[in-house]
PDB file of N, CA and C in Angstrom:
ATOM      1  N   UNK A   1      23.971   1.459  23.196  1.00  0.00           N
ATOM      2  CA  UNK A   1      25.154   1.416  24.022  1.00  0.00           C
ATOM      3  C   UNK A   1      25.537   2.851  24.418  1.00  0.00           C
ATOM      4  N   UNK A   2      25.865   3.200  25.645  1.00  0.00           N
ATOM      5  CA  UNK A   2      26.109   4.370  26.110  1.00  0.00           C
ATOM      6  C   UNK A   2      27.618   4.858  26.222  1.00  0.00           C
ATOM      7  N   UNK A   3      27.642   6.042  25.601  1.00  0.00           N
ATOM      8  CA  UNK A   3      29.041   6.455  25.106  1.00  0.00           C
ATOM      9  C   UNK A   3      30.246   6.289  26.232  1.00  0.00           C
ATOM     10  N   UNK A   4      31.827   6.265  26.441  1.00  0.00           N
ATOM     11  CA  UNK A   4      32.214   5.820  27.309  1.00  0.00           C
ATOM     12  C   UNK A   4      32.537   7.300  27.855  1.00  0.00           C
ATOM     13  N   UNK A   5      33.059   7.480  28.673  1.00  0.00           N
ATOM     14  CA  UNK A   5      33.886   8.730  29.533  1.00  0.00           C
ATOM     15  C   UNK A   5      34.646   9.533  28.316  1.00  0.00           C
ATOM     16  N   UNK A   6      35.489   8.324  27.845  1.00  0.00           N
ATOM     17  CA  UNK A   6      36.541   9.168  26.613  1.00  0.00           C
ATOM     18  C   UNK A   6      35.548   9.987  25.432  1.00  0.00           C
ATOM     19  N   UNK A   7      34.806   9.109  25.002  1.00  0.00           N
ATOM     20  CA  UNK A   7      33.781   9.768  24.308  1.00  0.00           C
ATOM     21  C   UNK A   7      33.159  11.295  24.396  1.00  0.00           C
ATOM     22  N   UNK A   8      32.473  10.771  25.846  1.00  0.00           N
ATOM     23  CA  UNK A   8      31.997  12.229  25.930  1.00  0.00           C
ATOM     24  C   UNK A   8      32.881  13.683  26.036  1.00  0.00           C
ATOM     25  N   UNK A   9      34.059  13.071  26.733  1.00  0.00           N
ATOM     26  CA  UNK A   9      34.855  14.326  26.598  1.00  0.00           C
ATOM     27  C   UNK A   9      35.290  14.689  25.337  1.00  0.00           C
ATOM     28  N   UNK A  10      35.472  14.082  23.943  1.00  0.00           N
ATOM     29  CA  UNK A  10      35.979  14.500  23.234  1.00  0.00           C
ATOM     30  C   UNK A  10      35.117  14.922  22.495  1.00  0.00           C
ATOM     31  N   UNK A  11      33.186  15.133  22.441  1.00  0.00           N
ATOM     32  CA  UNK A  11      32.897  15.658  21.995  1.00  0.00           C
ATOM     33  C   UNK A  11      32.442  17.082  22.252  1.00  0.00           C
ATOM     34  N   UNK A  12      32.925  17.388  23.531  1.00  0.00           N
ATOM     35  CA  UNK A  12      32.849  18.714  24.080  1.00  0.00           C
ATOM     36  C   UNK A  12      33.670  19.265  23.597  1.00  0.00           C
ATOM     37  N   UNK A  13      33.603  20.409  23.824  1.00  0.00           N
ATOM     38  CA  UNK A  13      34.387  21.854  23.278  1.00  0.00           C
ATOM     39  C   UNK A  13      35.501  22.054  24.388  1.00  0.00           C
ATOM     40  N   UNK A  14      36.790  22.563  24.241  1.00  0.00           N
ATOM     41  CA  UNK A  14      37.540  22.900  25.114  1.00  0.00           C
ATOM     42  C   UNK A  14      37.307  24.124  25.346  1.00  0.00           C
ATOM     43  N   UNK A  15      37.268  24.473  26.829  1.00  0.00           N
ATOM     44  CA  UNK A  15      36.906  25.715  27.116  1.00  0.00           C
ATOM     45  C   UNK A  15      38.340  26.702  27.121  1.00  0.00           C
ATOM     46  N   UNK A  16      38.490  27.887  26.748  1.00  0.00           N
ATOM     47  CA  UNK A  16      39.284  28.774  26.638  1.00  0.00           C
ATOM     48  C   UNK A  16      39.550  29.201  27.914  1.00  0.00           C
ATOM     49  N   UNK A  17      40.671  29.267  28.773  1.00  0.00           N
ATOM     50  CA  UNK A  17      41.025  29.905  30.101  1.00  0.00           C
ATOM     51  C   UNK A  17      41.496  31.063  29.659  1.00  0.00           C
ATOM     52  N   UNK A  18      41.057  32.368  30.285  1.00  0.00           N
ATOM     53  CA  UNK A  18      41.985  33.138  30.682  1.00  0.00           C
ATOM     54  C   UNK A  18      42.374  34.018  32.052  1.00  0.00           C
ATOM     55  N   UNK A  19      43.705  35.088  31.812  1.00  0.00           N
ATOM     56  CA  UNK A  19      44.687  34.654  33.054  1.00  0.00           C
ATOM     57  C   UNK A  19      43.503  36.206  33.281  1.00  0.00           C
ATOM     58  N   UNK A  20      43.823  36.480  35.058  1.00  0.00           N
ATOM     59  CA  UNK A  20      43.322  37.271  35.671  1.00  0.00           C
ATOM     60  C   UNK A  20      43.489  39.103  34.776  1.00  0.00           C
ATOM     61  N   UNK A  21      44.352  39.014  34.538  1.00  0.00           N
ATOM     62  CA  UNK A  21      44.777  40.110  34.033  1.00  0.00           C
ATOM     63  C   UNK A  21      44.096  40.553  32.288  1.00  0.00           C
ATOM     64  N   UNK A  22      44.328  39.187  31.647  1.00  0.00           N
ATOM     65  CA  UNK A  22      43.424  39.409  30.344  1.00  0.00           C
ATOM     66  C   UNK A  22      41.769  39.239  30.735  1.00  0.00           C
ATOM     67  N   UNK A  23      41.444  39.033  31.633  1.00  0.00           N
ATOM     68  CA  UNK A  23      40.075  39.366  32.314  1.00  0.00           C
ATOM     69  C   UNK A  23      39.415  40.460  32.310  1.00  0.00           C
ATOM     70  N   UNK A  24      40.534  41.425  33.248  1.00  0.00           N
ATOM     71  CA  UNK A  24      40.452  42.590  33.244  1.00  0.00           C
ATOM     72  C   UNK A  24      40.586  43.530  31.872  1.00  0.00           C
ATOM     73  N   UNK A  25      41.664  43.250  30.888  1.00  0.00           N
ATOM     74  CA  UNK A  25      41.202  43.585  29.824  1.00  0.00           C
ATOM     75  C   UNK A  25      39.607  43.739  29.293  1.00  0.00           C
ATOM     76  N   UNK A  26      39.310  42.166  28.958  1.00  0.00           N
ATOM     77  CA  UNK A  26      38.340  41.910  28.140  1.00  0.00           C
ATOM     78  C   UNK A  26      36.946  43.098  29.116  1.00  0.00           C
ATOM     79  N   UNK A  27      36.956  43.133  30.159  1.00  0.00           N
ATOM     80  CA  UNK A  27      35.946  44.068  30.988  1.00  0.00           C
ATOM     81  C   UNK A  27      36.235  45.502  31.448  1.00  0.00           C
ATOM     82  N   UNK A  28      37.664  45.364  30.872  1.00  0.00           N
ATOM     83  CA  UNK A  28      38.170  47.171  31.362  1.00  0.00           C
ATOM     84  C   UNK A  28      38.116  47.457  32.638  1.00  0.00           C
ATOM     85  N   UNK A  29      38.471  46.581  33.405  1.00  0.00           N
ATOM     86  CA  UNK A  29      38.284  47.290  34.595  1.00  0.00           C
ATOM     87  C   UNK A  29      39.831  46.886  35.560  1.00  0.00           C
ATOM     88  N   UNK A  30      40.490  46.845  36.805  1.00  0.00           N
ATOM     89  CA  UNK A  30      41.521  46.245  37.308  1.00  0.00           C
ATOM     90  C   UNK A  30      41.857  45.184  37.864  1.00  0.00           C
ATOM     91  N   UNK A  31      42.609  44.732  37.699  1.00  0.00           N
ATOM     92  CA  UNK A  31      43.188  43.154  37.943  1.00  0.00           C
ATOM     93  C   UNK A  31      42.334  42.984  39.549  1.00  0.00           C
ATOM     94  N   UNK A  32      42.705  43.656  40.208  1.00  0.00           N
ATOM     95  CA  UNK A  32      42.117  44.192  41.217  1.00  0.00           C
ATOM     96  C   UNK A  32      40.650  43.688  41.394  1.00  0.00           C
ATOM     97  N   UNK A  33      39.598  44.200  40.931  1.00  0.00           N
ATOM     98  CA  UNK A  33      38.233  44.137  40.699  1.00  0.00           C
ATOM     99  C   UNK A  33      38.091  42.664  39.880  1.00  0.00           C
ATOM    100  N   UNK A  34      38.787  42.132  39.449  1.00  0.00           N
ATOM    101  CA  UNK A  34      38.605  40.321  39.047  1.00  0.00           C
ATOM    102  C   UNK A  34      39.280  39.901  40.278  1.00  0.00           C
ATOM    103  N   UNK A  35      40.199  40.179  41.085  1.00  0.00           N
ATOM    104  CA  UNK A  35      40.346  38.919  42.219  1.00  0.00           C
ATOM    105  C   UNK A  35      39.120  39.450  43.195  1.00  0.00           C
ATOM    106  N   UNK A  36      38.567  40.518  43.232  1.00  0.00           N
ATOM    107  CA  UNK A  36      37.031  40.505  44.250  1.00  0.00           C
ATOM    108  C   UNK A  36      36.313  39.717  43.914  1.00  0.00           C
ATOM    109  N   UNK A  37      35.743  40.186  42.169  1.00  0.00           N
ATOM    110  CA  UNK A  37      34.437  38.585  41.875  1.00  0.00           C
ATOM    111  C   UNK A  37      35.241  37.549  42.166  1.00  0.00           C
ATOM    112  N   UNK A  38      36.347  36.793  41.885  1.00  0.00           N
ATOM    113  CA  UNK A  38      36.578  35.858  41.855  1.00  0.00           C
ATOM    114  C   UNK A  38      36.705  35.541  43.735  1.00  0.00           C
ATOM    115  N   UNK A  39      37.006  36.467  44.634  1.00  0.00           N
ATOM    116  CA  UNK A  39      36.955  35.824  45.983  1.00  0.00           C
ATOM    117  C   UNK A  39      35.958  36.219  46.267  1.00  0.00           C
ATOM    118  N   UNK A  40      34.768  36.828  45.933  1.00  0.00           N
ATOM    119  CA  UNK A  40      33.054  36.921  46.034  1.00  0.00           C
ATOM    120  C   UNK A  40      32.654  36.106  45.925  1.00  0.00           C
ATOM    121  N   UNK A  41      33.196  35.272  44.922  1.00  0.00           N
ATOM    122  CA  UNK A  41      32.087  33.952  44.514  1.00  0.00           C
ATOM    123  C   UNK A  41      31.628  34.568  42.804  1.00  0.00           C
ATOM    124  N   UNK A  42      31.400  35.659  42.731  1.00  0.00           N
ATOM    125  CA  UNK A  42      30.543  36.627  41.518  1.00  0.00           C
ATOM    126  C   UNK A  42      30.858  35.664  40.196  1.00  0.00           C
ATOM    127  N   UNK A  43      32.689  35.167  40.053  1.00  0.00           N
ATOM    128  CA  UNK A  43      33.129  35.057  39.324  1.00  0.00           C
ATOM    129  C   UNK A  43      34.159  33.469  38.912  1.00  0.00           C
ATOM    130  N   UNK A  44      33.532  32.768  38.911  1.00  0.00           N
ATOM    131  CA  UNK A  44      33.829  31.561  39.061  1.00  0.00           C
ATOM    132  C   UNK A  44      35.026  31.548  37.936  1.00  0.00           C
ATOM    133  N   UNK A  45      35.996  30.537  39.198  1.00  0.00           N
ATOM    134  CA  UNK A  45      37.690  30.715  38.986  1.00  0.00           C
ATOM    135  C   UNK A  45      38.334  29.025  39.035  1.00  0.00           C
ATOM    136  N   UNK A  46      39.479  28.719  38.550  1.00  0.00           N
ATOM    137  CA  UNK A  46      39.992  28.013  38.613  1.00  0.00           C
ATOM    138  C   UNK A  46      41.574  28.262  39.020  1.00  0.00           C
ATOM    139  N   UNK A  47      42.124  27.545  40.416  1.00  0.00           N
ATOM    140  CA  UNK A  47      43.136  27.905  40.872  1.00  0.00           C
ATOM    141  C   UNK A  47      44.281  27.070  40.037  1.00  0.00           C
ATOM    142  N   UNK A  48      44.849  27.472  39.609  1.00  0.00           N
ATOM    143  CA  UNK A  48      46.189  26.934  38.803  1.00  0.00           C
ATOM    144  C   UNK A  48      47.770  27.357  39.680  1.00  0.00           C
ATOM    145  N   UNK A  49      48.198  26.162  40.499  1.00  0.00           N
ATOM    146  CA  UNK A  49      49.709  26.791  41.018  1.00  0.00           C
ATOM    147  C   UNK A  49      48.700  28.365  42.249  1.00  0.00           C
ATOM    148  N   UNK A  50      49.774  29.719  41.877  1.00  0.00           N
ATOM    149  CA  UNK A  50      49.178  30.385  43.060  1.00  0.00           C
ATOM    150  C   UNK A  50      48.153  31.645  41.578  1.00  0.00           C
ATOM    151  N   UNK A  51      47.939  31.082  40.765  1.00  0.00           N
ATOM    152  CA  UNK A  51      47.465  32.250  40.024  1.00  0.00           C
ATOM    153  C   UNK A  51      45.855  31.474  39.802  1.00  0.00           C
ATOM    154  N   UNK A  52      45.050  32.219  39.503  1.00  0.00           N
ATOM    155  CA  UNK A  52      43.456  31.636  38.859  1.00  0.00           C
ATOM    156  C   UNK A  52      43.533  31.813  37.258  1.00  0.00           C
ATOM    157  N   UNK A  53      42.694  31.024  36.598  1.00  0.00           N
ATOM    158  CA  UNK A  53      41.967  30.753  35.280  1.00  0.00           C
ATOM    159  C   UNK A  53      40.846  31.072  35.534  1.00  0.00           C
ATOM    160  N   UNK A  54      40.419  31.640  34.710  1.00  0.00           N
ATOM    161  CA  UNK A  54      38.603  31.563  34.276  1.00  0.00           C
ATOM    162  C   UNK A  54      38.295  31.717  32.762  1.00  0.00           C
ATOM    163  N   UNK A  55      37.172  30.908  32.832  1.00  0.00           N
ATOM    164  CA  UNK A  55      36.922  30.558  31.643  1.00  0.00           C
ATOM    165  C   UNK A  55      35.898  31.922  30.460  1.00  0.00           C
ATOM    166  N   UNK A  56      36.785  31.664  29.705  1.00  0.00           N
ATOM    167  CA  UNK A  56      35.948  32.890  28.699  1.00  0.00           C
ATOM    168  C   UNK A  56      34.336  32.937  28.723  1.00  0.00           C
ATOM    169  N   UNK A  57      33.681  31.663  28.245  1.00  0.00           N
ATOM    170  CA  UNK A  57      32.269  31.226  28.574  1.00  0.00           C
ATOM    171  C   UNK A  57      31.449  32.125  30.275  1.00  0.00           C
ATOM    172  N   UNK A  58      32.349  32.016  31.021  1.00  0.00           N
ATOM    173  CA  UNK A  58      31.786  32.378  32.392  1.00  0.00           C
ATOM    174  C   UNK A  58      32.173  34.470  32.305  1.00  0.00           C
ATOM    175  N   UNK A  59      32.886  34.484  31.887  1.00  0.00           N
ATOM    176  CA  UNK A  59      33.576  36.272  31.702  1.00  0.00           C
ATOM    177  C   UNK A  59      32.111  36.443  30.779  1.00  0.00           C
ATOM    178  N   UNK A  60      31.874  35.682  29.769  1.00  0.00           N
ATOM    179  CA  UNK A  60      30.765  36.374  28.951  1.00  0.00           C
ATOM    180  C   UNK A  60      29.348  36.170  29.472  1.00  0.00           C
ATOM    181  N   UNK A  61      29.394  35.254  30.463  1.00  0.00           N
ATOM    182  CA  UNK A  61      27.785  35.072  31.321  1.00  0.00           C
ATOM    183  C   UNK A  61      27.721  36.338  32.392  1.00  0.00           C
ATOM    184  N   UNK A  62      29.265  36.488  32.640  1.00  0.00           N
ATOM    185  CA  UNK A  62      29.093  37.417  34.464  1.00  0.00           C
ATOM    186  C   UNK A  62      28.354  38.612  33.400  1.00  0.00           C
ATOM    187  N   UNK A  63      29.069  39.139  32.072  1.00  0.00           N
ATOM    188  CA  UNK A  63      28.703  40.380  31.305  1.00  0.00           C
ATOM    189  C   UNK A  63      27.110  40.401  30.887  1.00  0.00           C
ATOM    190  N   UNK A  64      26.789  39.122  30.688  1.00  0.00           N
ATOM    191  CA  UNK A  64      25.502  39.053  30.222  1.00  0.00           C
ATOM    192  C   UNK A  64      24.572  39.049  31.170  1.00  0.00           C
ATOM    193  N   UNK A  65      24.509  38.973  32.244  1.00  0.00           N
ATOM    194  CA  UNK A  65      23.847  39.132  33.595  1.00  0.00           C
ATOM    195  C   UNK A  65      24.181  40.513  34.173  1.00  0.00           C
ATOM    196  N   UNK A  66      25.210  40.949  33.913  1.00  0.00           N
ATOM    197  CA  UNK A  66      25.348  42.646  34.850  1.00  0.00           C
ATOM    198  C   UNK A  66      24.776  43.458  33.586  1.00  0.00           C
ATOM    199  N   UNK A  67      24.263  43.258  32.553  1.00  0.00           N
ATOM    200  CA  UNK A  67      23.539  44.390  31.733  1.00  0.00           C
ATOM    201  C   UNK A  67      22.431  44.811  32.413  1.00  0.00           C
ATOM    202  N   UNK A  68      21.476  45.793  32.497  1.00  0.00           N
ATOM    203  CA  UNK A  68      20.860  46.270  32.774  1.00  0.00           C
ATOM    204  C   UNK A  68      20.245  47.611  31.885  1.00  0.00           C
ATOM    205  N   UNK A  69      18.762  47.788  32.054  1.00  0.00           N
ATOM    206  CA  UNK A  69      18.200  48.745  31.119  1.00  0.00           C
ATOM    207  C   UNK A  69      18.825  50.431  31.816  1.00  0.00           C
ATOM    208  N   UNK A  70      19.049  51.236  31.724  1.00  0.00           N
ATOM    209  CA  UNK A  70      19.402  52.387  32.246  1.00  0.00           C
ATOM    210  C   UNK A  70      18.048  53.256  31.347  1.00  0.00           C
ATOM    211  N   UNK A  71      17.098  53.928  32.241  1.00  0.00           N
ATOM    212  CA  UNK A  71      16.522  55.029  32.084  1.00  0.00           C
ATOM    213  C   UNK A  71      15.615  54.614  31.218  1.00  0.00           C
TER     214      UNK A  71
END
């Protein structure tokens, strides 16, 4: 028997949002430079009211993809 809708959601993980600004924290860089990825596309967003969410999971993929070897 195949699990119902309710099911599957409750065995997922809730994903952690955070606000534009603790973004910029977690990457050091300006509030500024998260609404570019996020209106780039770079940085996949969730519009809440007039402010965005993004999810911690996606902040730690954009980081894990912009590493690069230097020298």
């Amino acid at each position: 028997m195949a699990p119902t809708s309710r099911e599957r959601t409750e065995s997922l993980p809730d994903p952690k949002f955070l606000t534009i600004a603790e973004v910029a924290a977690v990457m050091r860089v300006s509030k500024m430079t998260v609404y570019r990825l996020v209106h780039n596309g770079d940085l996949p967003a969730v519009r809440v009211g007039r402010s965005f969410r993004v999810t911690e999971d996606d902040v730690n993929e954009y980081l894990r993809k912009s590493f690069y070897s230097a020298g």
